[in-house]
PDB file of N, CA and C in Angstrom:
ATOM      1  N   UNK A   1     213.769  73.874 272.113  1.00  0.00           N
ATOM      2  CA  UNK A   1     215.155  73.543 271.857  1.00  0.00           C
ATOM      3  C   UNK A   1     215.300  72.602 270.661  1.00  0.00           C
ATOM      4  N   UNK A   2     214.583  71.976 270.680  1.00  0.00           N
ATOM      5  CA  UNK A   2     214.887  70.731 269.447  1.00  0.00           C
ATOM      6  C   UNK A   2     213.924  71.134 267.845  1.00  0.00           C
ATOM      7  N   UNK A   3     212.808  72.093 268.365  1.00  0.00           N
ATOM      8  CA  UNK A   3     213.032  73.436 267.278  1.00  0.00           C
ATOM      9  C   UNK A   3     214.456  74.031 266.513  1.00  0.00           C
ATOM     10  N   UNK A   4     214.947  74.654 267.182  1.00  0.00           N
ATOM     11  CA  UNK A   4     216.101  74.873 266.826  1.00  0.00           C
ATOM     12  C   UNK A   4     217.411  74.413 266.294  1.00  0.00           C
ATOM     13  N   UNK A   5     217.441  72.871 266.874  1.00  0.00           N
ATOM     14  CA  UNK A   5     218.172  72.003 266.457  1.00  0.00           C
ATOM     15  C   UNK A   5     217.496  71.707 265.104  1.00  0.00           C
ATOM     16  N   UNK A   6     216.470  71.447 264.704  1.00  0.00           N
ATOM     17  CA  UNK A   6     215.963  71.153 263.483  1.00  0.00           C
ATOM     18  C   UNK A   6     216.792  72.700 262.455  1.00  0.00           C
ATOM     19  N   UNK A   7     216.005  73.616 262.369  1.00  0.00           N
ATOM     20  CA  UNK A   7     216.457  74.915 261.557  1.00  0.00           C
ATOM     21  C   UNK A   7     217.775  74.919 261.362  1.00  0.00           C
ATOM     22  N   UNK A   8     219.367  74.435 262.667  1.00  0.00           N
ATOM     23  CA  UNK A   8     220.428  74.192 262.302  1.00  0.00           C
ATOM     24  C   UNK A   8     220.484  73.253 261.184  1.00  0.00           C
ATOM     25  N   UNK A   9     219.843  71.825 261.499  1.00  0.00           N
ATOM     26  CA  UNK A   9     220.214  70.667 260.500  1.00  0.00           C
ATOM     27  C   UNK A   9     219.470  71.203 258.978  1.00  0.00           C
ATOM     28  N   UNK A  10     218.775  71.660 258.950  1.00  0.00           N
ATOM     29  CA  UNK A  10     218.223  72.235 257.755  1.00  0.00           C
ATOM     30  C   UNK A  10     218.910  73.133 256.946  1.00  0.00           C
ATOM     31  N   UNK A  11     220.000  74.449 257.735  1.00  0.00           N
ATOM     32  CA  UNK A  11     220.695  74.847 257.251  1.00  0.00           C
ATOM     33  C   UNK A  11     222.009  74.425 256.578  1.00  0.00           C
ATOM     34  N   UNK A  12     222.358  73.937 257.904  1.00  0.00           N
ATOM     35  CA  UNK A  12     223.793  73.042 257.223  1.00  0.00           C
ATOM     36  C   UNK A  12     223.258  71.820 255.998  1.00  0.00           C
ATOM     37  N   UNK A  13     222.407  70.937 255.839  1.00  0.00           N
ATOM     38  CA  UNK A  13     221.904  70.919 254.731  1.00  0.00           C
ATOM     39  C   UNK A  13     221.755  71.418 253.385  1.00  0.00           C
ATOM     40  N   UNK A  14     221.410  72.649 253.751  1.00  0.00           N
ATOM     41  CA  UNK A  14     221.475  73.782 252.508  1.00  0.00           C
ATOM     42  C   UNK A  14     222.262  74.413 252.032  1.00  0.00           C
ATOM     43  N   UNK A  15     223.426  74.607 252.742  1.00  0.00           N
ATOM     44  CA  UNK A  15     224.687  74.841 252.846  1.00  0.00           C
ATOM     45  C   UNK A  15     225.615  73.884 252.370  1.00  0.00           C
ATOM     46  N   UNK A  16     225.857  72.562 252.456  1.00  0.00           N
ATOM     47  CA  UNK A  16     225.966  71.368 252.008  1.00  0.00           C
ATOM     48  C   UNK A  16     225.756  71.147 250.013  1.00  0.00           C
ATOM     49  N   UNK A  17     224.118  71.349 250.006  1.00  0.00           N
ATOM     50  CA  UNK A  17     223.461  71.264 248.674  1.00  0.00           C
ATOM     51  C   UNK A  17     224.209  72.498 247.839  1.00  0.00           C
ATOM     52  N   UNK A  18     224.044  73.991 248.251  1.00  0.00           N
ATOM     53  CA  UNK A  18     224.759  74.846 247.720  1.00  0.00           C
ATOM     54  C   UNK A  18     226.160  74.307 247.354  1.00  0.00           C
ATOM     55  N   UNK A  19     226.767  74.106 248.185  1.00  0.00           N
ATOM     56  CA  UNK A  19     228.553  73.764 248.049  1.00  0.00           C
ATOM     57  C   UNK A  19     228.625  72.682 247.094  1.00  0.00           C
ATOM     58  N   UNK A  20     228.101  71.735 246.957  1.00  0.00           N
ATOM     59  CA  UNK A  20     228.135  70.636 245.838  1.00  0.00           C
ATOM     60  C   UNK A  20     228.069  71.394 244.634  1.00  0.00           C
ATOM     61  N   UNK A  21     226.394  72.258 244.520  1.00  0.00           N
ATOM     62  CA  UNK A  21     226.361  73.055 243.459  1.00  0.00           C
ATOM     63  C   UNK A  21     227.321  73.623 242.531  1.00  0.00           C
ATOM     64  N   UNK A  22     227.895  74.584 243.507  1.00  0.00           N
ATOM     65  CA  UNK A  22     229.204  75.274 243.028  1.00  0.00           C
ATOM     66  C   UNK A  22     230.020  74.573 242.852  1.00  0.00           C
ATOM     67  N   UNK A  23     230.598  73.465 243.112  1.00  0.00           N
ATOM     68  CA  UNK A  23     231.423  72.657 243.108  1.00  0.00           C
ATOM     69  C   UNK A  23     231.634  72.334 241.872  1.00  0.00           C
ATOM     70  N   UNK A  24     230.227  71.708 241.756  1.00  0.00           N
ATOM     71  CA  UNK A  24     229.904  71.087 240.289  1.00  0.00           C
ATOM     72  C   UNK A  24     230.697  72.191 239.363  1.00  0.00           C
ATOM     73  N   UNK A  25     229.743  73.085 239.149  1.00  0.00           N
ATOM     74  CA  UNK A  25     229.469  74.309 238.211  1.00  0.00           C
ATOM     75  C   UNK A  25     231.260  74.730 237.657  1.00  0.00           C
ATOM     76  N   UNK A  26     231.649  74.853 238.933  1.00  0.00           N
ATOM     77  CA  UNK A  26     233.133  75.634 238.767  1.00  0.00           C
ATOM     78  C   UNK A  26     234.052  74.726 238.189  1.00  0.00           C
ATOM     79  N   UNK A  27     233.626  73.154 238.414  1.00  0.00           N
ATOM     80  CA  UNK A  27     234.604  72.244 238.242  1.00  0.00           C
ATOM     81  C   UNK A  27     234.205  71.774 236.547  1.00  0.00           C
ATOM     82  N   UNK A  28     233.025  72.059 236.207  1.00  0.00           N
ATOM     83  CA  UNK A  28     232.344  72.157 234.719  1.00  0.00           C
ATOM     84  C   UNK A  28     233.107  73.158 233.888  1.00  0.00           C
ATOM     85  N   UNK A  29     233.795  74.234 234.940  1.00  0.00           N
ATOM     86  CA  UNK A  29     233.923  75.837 234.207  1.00  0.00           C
ATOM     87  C   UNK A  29     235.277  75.006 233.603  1.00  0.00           C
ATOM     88  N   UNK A  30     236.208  74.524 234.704  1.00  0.00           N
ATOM     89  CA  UNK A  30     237.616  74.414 234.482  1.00  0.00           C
ATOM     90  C   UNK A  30     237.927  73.107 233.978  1.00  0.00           C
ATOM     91  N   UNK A  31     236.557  72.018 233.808  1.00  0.00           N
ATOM     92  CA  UNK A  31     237.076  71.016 232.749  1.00  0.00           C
ATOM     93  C   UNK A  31     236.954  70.897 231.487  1.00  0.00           C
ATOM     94  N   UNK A  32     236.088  72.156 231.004  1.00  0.00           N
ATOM     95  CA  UNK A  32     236.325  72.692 229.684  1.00  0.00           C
ATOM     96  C   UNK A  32     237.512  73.648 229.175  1.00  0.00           C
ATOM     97  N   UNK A  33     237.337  74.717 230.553  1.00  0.00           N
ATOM     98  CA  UNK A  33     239.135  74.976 229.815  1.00  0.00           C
ATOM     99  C   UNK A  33     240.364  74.156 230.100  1.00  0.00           C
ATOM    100  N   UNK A  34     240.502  73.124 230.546  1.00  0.00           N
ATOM    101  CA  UNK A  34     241.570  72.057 230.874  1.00  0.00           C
ATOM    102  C   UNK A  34     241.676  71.479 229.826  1.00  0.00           C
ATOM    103  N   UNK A  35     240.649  70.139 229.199  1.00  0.00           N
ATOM    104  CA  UNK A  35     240.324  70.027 228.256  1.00  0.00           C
ATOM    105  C   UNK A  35     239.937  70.179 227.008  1.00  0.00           C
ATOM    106  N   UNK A  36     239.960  71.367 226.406  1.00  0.00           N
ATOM    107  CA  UNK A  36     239.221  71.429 225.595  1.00  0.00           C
ATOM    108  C   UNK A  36     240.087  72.221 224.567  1.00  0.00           C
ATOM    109  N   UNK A  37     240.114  72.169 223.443  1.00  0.00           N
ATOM    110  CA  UNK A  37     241.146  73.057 222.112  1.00  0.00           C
ATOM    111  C   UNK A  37     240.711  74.042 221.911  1.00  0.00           C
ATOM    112  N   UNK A  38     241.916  75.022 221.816  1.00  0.00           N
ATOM    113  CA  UNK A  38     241.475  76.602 221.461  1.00  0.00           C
ATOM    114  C   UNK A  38     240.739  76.774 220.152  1.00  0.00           C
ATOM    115  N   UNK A  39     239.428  77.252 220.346  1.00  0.00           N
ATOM    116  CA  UNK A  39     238.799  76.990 218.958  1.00  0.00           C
ATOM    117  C   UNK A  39     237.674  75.691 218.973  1.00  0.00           C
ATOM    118  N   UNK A  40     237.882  74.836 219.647  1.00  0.00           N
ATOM    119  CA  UNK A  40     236.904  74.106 219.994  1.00  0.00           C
ATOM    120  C   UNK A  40     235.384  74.630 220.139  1.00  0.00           C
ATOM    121  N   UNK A  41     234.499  73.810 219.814  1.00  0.00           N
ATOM    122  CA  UNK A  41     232.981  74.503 219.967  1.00  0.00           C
ATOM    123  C   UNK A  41     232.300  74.087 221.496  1.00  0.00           C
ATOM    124  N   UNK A  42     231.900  75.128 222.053  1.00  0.00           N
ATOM    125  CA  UNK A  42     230.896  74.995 223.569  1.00  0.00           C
ATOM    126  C   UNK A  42     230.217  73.945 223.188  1.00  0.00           C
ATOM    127  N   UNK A  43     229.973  72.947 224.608  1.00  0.00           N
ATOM    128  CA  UNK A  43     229.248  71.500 224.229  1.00  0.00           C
ATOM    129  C   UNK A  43     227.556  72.432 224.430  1.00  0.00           C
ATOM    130  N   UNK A  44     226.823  71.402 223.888  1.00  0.00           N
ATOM    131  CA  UNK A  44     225.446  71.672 224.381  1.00  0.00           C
ATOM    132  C   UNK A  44     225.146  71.754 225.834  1.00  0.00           C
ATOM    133  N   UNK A  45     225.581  71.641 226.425  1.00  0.00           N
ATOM    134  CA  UNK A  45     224.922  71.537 227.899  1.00  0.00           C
ATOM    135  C   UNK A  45     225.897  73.346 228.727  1.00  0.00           C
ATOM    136  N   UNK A  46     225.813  73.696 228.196  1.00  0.00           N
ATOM    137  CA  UNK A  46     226.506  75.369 228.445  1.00  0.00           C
ATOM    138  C   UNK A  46     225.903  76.045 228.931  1.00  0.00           C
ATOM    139  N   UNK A  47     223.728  75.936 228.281  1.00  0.00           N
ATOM    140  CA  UNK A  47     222.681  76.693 228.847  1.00  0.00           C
ATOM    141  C   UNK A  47     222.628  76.247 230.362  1.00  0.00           C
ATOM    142  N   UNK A  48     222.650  75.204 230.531  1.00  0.00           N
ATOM    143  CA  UNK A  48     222.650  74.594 231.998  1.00  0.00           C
ATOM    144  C   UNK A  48     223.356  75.471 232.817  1.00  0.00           C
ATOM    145  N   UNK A  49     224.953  75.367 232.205  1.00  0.00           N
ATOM    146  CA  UNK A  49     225.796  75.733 233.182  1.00  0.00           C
ATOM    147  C   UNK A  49     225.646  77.596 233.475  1.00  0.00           C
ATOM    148  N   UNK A  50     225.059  78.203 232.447  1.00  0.00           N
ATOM    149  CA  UNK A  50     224.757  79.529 231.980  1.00  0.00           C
ATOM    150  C   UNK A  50     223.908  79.803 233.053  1.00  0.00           C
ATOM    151  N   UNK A  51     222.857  79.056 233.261  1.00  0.00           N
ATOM    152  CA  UNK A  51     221.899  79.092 233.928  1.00  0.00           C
ATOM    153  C   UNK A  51     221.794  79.289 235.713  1.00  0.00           C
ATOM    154  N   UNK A  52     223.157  78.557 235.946  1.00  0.00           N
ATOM    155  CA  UNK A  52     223.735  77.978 236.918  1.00  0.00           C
ATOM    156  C   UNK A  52     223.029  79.266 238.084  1.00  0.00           C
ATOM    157  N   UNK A  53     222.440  79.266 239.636  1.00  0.00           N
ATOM    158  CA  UNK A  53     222.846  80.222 240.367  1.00  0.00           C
ATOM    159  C   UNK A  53     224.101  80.535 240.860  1.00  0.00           C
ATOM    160  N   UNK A  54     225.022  79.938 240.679  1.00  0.00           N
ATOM    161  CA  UNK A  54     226.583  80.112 241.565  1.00  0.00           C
ATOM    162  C   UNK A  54     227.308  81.218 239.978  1.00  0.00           C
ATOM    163  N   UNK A  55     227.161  80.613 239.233  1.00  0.00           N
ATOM    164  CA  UNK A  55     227.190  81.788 237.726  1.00  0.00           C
ATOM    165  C   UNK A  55     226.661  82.799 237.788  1.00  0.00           C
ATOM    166  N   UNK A  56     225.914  83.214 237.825  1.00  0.00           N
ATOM    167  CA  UNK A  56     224.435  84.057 237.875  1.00  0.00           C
ATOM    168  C   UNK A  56     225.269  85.204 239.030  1.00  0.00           C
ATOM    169  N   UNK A  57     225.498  84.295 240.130  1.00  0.00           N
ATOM    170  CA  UNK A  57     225.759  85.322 241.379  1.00  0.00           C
ATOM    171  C   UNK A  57     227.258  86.002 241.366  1.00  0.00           C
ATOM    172  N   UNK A  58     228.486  84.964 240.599  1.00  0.00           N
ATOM    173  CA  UNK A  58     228.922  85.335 240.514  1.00  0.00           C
ATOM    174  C   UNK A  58     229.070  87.064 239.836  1.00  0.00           C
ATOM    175  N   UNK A  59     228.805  86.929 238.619  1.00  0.00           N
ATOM    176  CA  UNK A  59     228.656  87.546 237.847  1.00  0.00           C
ATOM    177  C   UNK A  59     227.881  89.264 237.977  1.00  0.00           C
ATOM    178  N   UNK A  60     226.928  88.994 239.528  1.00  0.00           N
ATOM    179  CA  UNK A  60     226.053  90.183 239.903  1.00  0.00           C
ATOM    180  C   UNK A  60     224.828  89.507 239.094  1.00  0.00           C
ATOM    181  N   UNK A  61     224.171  89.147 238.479  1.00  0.00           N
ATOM    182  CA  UNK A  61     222.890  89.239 237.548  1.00  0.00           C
ATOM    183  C   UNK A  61     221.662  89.363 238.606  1.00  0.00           C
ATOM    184  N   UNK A  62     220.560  89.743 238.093  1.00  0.00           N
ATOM    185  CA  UNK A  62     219.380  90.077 238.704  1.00  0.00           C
ATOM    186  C   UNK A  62     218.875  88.363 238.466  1.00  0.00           C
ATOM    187  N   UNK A  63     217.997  87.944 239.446  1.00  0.00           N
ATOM    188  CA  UNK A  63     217.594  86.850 238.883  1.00  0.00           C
ATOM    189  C   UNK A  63     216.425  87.074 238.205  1.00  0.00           C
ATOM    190  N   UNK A  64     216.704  86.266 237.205  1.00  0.00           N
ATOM    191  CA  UNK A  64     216.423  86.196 235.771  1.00  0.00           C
ATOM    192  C   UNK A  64     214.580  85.200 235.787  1.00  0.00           C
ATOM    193  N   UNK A  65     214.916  84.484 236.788  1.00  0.00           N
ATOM    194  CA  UNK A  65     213.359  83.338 236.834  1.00  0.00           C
ATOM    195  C   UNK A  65     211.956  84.503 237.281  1.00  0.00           C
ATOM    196  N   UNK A  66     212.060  85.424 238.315  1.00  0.00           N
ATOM    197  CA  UNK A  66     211.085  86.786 237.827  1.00  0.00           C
ATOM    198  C   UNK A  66     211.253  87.310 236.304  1.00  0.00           C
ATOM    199  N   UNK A  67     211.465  87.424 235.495  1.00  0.00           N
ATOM    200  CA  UNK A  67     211.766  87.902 234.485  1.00  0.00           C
ATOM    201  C   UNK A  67     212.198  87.197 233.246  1.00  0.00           C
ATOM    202  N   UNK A  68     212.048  86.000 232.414  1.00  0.00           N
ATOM    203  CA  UNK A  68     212.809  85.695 231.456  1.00  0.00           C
ATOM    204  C   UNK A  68     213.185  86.556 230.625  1.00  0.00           C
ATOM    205  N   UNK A  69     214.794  86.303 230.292  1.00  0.00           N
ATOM    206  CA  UNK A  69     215.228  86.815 229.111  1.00  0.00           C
ATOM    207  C   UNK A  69     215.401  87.862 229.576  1.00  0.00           C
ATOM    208  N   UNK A  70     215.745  88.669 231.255  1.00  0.00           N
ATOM    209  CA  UNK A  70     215.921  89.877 231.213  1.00  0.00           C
ATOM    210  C   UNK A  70     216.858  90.199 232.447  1.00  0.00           C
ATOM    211  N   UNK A  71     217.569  89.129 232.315  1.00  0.00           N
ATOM    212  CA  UNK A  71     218.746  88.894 233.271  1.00  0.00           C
ATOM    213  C   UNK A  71     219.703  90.073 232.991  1.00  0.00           C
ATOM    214  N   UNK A  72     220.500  91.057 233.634  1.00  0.00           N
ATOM    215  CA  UNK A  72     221.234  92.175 233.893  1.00  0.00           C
ATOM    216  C   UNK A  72     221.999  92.076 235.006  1.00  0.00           C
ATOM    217  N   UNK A  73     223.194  92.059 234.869  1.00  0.00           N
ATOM    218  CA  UNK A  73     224.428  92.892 235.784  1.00  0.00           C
ATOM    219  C   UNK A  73     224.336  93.474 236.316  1.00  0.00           C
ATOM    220  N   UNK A  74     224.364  93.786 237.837  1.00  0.00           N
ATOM    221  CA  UNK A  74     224.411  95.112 238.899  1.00  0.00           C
ATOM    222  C   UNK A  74     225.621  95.590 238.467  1.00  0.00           C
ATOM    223  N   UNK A  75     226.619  94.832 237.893  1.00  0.00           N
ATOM    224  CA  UNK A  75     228.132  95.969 237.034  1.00  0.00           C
ATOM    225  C   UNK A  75     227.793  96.833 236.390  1.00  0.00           C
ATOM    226  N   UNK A  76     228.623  97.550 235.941  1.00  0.00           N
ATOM    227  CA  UNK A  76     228.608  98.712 235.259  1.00  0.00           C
ATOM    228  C   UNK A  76     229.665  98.926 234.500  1.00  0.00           C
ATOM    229  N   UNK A  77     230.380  98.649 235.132  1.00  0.00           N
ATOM    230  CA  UNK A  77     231.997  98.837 234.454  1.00  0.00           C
ATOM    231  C   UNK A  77     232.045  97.522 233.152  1.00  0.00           C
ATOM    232  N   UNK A  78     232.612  97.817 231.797  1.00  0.00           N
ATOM    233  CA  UNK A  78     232.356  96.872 230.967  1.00  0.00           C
ATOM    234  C   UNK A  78     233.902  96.057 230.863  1.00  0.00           C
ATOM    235  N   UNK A  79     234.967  96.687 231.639  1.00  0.00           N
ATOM    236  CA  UNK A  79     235.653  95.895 231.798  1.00  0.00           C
ATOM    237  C   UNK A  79     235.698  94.040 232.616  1.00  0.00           C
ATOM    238  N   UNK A  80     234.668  94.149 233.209  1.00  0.00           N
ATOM    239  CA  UNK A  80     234.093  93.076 233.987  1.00  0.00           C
ATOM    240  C   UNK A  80     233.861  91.880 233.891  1.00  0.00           C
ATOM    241  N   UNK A  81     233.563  92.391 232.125  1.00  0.00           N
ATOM    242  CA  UNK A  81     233.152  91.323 231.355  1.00  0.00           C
ATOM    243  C   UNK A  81     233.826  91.291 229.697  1.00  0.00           C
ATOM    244  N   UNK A  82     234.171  89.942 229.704  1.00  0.00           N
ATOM    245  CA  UNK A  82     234.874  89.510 228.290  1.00  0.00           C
ATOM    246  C   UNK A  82     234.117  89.618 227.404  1.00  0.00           C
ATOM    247  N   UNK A  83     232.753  89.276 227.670  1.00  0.00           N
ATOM    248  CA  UNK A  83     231.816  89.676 226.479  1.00  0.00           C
ATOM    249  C   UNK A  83     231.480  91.012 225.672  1.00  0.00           C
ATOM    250  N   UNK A  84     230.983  91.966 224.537  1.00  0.00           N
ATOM    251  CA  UNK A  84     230.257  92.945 224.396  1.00  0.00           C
ATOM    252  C   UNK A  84     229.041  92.378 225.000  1.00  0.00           C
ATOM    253  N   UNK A  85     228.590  91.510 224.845  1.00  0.00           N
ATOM    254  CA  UNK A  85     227.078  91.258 225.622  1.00  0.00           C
ATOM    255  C   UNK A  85     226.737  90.770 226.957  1.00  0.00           C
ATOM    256  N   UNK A  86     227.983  90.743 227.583  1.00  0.00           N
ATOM    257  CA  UNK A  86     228.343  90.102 228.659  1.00  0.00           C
ATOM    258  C   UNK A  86     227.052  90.607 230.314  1.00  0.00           C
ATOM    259  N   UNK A  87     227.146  91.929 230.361  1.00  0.00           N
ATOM    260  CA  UNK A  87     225.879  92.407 231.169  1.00  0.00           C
ATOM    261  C   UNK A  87     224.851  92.169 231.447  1.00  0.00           C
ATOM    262  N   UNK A  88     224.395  91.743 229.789  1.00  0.00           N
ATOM    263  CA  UNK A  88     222.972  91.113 229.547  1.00  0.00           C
ATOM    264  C   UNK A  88     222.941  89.745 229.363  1.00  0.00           C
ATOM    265  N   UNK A  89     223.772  88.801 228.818  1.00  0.00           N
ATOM    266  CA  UNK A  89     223.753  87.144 228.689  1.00  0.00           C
ATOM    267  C   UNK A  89     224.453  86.551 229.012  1.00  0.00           C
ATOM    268  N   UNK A  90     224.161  86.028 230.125  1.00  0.00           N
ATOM    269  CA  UNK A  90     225.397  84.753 231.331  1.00  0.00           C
ATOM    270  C   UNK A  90     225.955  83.672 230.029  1.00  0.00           C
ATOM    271  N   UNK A  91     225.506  83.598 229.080  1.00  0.00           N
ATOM    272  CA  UNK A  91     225.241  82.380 228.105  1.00  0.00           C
ATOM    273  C   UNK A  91     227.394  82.847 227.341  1.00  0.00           C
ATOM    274  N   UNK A  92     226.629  84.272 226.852  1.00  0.00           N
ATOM    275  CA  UNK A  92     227.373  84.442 225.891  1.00  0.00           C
ATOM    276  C   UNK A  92     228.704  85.318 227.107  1.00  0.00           C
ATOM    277  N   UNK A  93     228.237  85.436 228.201  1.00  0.00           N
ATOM    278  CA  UNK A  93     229.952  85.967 228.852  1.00  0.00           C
ATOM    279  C   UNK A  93     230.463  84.585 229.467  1.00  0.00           C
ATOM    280  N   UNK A  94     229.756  83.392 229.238  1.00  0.00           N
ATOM    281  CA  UNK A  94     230.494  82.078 229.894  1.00  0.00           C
ATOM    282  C   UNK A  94     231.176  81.488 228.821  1.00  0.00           C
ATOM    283  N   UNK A  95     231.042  81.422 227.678  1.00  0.00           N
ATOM    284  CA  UNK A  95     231.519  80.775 226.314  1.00  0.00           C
ATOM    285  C   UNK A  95     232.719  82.203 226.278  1.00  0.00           C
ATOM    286  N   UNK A  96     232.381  83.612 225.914  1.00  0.00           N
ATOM    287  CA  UNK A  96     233.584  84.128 226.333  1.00  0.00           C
ATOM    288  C   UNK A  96     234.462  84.299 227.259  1.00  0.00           C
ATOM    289  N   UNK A  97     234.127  83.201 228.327  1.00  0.00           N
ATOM    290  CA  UNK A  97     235.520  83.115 229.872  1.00  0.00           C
ATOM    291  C   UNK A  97     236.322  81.844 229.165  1.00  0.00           C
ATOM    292  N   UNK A  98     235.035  81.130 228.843  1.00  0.00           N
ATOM    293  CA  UNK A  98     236.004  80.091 228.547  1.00  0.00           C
ATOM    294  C   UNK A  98     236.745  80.227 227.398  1.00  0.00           C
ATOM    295  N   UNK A  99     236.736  80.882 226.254  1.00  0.00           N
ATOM    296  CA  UNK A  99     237.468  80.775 225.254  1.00  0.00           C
ATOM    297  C   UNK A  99     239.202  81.527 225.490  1.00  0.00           C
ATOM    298  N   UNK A 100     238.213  82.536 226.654  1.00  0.00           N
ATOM    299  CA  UNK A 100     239.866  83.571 226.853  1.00  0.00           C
ATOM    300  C   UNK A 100     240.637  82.964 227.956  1.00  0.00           C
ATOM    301  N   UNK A 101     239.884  82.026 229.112  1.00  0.00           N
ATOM    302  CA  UNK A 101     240.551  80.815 229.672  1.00  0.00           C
ATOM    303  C   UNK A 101     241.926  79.869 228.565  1.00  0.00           C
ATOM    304  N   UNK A 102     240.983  79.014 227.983  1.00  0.00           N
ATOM    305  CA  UNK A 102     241.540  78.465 226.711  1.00  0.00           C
ATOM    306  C   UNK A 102     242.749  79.118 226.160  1.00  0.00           C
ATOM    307  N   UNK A 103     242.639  79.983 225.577  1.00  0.00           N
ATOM    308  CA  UNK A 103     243.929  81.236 224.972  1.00  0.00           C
ATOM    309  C   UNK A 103     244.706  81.104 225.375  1.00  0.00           C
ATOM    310  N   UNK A 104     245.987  81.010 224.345  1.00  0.00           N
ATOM    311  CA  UNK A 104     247.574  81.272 225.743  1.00  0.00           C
ATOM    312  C   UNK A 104     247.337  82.525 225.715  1.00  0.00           C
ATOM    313  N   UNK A 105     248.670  82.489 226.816  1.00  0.00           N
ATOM    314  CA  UNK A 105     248.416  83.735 227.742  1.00  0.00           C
ATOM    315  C   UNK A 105     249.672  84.565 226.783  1.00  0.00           C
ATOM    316  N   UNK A 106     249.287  86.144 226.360  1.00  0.00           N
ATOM    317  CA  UNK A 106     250.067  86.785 225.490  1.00  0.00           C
ATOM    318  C   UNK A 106     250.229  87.921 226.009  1.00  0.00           C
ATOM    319  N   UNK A 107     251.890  89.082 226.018  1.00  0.00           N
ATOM    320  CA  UNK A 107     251.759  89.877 226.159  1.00  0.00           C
ATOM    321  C   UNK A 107     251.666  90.494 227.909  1.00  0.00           C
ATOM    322  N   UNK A 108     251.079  91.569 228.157  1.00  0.00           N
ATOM    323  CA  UNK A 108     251.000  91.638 229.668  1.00  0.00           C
ATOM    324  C   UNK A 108     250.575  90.824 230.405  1.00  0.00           C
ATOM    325  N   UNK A 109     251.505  89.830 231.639  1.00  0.00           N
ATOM    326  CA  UNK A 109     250.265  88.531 232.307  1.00  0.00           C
ATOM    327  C   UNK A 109     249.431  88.939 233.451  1.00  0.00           C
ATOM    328  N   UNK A 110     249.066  89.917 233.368  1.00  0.00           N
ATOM    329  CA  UNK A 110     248.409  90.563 234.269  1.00  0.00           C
ATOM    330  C   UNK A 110     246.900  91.025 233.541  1.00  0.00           C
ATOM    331  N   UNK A 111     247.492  91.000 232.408  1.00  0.00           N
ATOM    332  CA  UNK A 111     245.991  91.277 231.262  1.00  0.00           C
ATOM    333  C   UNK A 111     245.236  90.237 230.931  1.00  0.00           C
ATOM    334  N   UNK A 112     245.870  88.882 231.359  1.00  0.00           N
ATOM    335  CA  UNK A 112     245.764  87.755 230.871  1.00  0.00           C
ATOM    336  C   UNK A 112     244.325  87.438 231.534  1.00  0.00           C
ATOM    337  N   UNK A 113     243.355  86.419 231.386  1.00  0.00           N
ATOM    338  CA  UNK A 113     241.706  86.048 232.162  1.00  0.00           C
ATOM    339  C   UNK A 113     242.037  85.571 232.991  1.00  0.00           C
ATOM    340  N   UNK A 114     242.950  84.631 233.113  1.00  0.00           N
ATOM    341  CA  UNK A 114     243.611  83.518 234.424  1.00  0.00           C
ATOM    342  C   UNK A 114     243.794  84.735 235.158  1.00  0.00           C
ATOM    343  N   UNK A 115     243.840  85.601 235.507  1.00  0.00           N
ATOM    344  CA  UNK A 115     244.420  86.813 236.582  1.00  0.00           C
ATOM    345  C   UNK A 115     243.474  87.712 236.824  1.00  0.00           C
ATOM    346  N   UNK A 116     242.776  88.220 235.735  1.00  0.00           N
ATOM    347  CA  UNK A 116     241.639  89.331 236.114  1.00  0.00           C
ATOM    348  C   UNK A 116     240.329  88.542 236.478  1.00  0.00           C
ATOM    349  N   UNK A 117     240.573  87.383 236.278  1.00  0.00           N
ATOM    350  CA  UNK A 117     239.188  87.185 236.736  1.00  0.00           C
ATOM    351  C   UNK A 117     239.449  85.118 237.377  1.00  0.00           C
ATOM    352  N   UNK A 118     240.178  85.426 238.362  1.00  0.00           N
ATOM    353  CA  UNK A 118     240.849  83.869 239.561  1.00  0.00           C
ATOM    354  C   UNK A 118     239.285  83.234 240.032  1.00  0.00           C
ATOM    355  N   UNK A 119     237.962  83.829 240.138  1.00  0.00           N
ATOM    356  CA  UNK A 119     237.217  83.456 240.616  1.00  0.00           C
ATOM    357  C   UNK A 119     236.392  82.331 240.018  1.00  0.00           C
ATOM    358  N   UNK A 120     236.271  82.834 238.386  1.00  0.00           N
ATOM    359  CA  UNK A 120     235.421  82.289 237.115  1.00  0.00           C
ATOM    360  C   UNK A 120     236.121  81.027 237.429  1.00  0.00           C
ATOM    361  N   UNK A 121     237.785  80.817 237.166  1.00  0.00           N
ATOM    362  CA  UNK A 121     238.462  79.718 237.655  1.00  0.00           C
ATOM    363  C   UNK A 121     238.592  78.804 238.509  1.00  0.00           C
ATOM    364  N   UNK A 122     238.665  79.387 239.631  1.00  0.00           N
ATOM    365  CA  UNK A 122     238.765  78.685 241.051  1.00  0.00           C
ATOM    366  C   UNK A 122     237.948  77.404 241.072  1.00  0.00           C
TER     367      UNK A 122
END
């Protein structure tokens, strides 16, 4: 019994550590587009956030730490992603969320990033 009680506290633990994670990450996503000028340059610390697993998963990617440099999208559809390179580099479809974050919103608001993609945000 107190087996078991251990494996609970271990989980909720991990569960805990995860949720901060994301926390972080998402709250990194949206204090650059809050802050930051349209046209403004990605700070250095972007690979980090690129890197991120809560990014990564969002996104579908294969993990990438078996494999450097060969991180891929279970998507398919290229609408998915703001990037042309977006499938293949968390790097370069996170600098393109945030820039189309950033953007006013023009035209259809349903076309707009704030809408097709509430999650990158959240």
């Amino acid at each position: 019994m107190v087996h078991a009680w251990h494996r609970w506290e271990a989980r909720k633990i991990d569960f805990a550590r995860r949720a901060v994670r994301c926390f972080a990450a998402m709250s990194a996503i949206w204090l650059l587009v809050a802050t930051g000028a349209h046209g403004q340059t990605i700070p250095p610390w972007i690979d980090q956030l690129a890197a991120d697993p809560f990014w990564l998963k969002l996104l579908h990617y294969h993990d990438p730490h078996f494999l450097p440099g060969a991180a891929r999208s279970e998507i398919l559809t290229p609408e998915f992603f703001l990037s042309p390179q977006g499938a293949q580099d968390p790097k370069a479809e996170l600098a393109a969320t945030i820039a189309a974050f950033r953007a006013p919103a023009a035209g259809n608001p349903d076309q707009d990033a704030r809408c097709r993609f509430p999650a990158r945000l959240a």
